[in-house]
Protein backbone atom coordinates (compact mmCIF):
# COMPACT_ATOMS: atom_id res chain seq x y z
CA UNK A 1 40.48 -82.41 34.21
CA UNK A 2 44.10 -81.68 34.38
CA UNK A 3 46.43 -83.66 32.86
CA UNK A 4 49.74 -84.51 35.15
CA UNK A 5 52.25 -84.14 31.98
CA UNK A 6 55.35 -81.84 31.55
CA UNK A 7 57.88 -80.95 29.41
CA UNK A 8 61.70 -81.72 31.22
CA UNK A 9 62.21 -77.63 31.08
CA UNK A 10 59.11 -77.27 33.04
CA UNK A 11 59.79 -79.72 35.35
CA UNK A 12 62.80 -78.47 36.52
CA UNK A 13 61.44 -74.78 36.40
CA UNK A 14 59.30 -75.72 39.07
CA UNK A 15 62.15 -77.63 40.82
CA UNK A 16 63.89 -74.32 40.98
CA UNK A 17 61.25 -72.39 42.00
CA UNK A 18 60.48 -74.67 45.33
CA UNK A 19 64.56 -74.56 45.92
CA UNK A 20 64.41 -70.67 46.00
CA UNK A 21 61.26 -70.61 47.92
CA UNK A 22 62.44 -72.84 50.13
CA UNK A 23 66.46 -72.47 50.90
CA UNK A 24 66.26 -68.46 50.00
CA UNK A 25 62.69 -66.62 50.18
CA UNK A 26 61.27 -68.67 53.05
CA UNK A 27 64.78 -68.13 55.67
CA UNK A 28 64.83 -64.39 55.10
CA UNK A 29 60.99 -63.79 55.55
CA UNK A 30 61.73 -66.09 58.42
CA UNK A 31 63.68 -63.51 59.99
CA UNK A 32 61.81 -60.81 59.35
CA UNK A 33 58.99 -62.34 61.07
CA UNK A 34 61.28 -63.06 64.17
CA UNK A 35 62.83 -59.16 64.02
CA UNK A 36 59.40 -57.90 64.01
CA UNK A 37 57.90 -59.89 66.82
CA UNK A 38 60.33 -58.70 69.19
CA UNK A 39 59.53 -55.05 69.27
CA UNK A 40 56.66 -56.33 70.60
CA UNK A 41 52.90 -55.75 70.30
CA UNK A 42 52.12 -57.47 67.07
CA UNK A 43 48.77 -56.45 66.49
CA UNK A 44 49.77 -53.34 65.67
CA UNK A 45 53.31 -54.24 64.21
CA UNK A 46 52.71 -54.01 60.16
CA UNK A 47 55.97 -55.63 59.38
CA UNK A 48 54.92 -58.48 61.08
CA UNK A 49 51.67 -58.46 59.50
CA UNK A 50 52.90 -58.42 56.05
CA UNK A 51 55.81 -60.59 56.27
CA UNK A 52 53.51 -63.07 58.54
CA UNK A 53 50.84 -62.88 55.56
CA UNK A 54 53.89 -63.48 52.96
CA UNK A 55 55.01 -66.63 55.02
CA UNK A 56 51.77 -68.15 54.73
CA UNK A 57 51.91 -67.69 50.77
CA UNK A 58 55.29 -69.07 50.45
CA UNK A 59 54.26 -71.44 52.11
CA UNK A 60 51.35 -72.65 50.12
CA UNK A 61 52.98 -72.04 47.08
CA UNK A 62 56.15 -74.60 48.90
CA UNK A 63 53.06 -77.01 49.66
CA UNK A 64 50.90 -76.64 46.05
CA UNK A 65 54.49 -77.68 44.04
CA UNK A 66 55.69 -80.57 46.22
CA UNK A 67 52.35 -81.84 45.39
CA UNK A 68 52.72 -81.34 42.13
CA UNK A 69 55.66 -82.53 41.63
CA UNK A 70 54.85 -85.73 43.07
CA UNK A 71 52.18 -86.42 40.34
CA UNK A 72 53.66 -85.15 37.51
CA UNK A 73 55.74 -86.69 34.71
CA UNK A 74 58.30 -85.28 33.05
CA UNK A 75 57.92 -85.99 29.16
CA UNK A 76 61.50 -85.54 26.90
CA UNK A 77 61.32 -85.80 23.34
CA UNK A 78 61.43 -88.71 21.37
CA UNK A 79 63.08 -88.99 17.85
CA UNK A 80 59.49 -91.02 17.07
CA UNK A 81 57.62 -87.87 17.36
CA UNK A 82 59.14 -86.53 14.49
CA UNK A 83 56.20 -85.25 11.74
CA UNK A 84 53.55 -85.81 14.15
CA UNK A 85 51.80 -84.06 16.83
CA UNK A 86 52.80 -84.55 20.32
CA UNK A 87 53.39 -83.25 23.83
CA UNK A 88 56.48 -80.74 23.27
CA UNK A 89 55.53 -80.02 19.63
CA UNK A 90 56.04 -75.89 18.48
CA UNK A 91 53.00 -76.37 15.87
CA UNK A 92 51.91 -73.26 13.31
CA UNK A 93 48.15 -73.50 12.44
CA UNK A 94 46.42 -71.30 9.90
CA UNK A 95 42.70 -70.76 10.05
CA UNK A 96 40.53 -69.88 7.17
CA UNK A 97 41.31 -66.30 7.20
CA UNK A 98 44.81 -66.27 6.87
CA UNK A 99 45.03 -65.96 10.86
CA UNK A 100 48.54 -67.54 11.68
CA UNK A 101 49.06 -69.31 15.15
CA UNK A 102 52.38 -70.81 16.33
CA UNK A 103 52.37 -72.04 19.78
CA UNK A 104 53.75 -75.46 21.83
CA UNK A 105 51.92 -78.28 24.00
CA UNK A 106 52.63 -78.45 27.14
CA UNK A 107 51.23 -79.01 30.38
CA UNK A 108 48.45 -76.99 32.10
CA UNK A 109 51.40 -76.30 35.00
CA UNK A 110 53.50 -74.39 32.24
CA UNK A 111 51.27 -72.07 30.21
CA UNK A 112 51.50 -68.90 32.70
CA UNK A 113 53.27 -65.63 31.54
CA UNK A 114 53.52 -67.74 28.22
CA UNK A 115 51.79 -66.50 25.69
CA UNK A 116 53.43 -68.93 23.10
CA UNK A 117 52.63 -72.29 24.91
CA UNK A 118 48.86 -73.52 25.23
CA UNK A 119 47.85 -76.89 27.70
CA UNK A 120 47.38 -80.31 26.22
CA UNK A 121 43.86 -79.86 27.66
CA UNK A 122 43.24 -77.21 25.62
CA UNK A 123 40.88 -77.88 22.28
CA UNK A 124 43.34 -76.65 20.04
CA UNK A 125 46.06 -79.25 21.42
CA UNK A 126 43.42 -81.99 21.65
CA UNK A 127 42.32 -81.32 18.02
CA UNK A 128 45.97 -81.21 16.61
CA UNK A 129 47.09 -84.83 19.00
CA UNK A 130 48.54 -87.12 16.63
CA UNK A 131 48.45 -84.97 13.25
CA UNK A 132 50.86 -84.31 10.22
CA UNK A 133 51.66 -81.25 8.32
CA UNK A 134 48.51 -79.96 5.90
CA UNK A 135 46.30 -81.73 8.10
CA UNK A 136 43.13 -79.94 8.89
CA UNK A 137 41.58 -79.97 12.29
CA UNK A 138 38.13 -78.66 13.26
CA UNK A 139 38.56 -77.32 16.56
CA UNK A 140 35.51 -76.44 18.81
CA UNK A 141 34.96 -72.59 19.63
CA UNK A 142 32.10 -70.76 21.61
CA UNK A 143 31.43 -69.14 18.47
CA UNK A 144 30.98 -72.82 16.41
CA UNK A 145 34.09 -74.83 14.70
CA UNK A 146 36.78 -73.31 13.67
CA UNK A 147 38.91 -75.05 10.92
CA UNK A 148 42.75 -75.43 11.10
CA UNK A 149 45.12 -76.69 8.80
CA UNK A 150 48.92 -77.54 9.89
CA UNK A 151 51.77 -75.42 8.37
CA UNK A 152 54.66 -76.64 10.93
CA UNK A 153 55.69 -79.10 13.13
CA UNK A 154 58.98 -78.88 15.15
CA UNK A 155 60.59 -80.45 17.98
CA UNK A 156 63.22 -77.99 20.15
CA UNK A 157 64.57 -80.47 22.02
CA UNK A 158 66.89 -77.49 23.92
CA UNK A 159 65.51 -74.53 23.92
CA UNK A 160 62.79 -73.58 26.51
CA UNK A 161 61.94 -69.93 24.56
CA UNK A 162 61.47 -70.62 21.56
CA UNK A 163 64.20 -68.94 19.96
């Protein structure tokens, strides 16, 4: 199950993305596609294979985030959250080994080339829901439950890396 939540940044990342698909990527490929067809036999033409092929992925990327974007809800921080556990959290776990984790909730539509952020459907996010610093949290591995125990809980409320 995937859970239709998102942080503001993420939100409006994907906002972005559709406007340069759609207003930049999609018109020149557009042409491309037009150029090449002209000069004629098109079965043979690899320009207007490849750009025909990269058409039809922009525009089921275009299609996939208008969906998405229709469903989702933008979540913004909350001075309430403050000590707890919640969407939008940067939380730092330690396990029973000394292993140190610092990572943020967000939604399952953010987490990609992020190696910092982990989905709310994720154990580890489910487990930690709600939770105050020293806490501990059992979370459930493939390899049996792992215990966690909170170090840190902060709220960026402007900045998207981290930093």
């Amino acid at each position: 199950m995937r859970t239709n939540l998102i942080s503001r940044q993420g939100y409006l990342k994907l906002q972005q993305e559709l406007d340069q698909l759609w207003r930049v990527k999609r018109p020149e490929v557009t042409q491309k596609v037009s150029w090449a067809a002209s000069l004629g036999d098109r079965s043979e033409n690899a320009d207007y294979q490849y750009n025909k092929k990269q058409l039809r992925d922009i525009d089921r990327r275009v299609r996939f985030i208008r969906k998405r974007l229709e469903v989702l809800k933008a979540v913004d921080y909350a001075p309430e959250q403050e000590g707890k556990v919640f969407f939008g959290a940067w939380v730092e776990v330690e396990n029973d080994d000394g292993e140190v984790r610092c990572f943020r909730i967000v939604g399952p539509d953010e987490i990609y080339g992020r190696r910092d952020y982990i989905s709310i459907d994720a154990p580890m996010a489910r487990a930690l829901l709600g939770k105050q610093i020293d806490d501990e949290v059992q979370v459930p591995t493939p390899t049996g439950r792992k215990n966690w125990i909170i170090n840190r809980i902060e709220y960026r409320v402007d900045a998207e890396d981290g930093s």
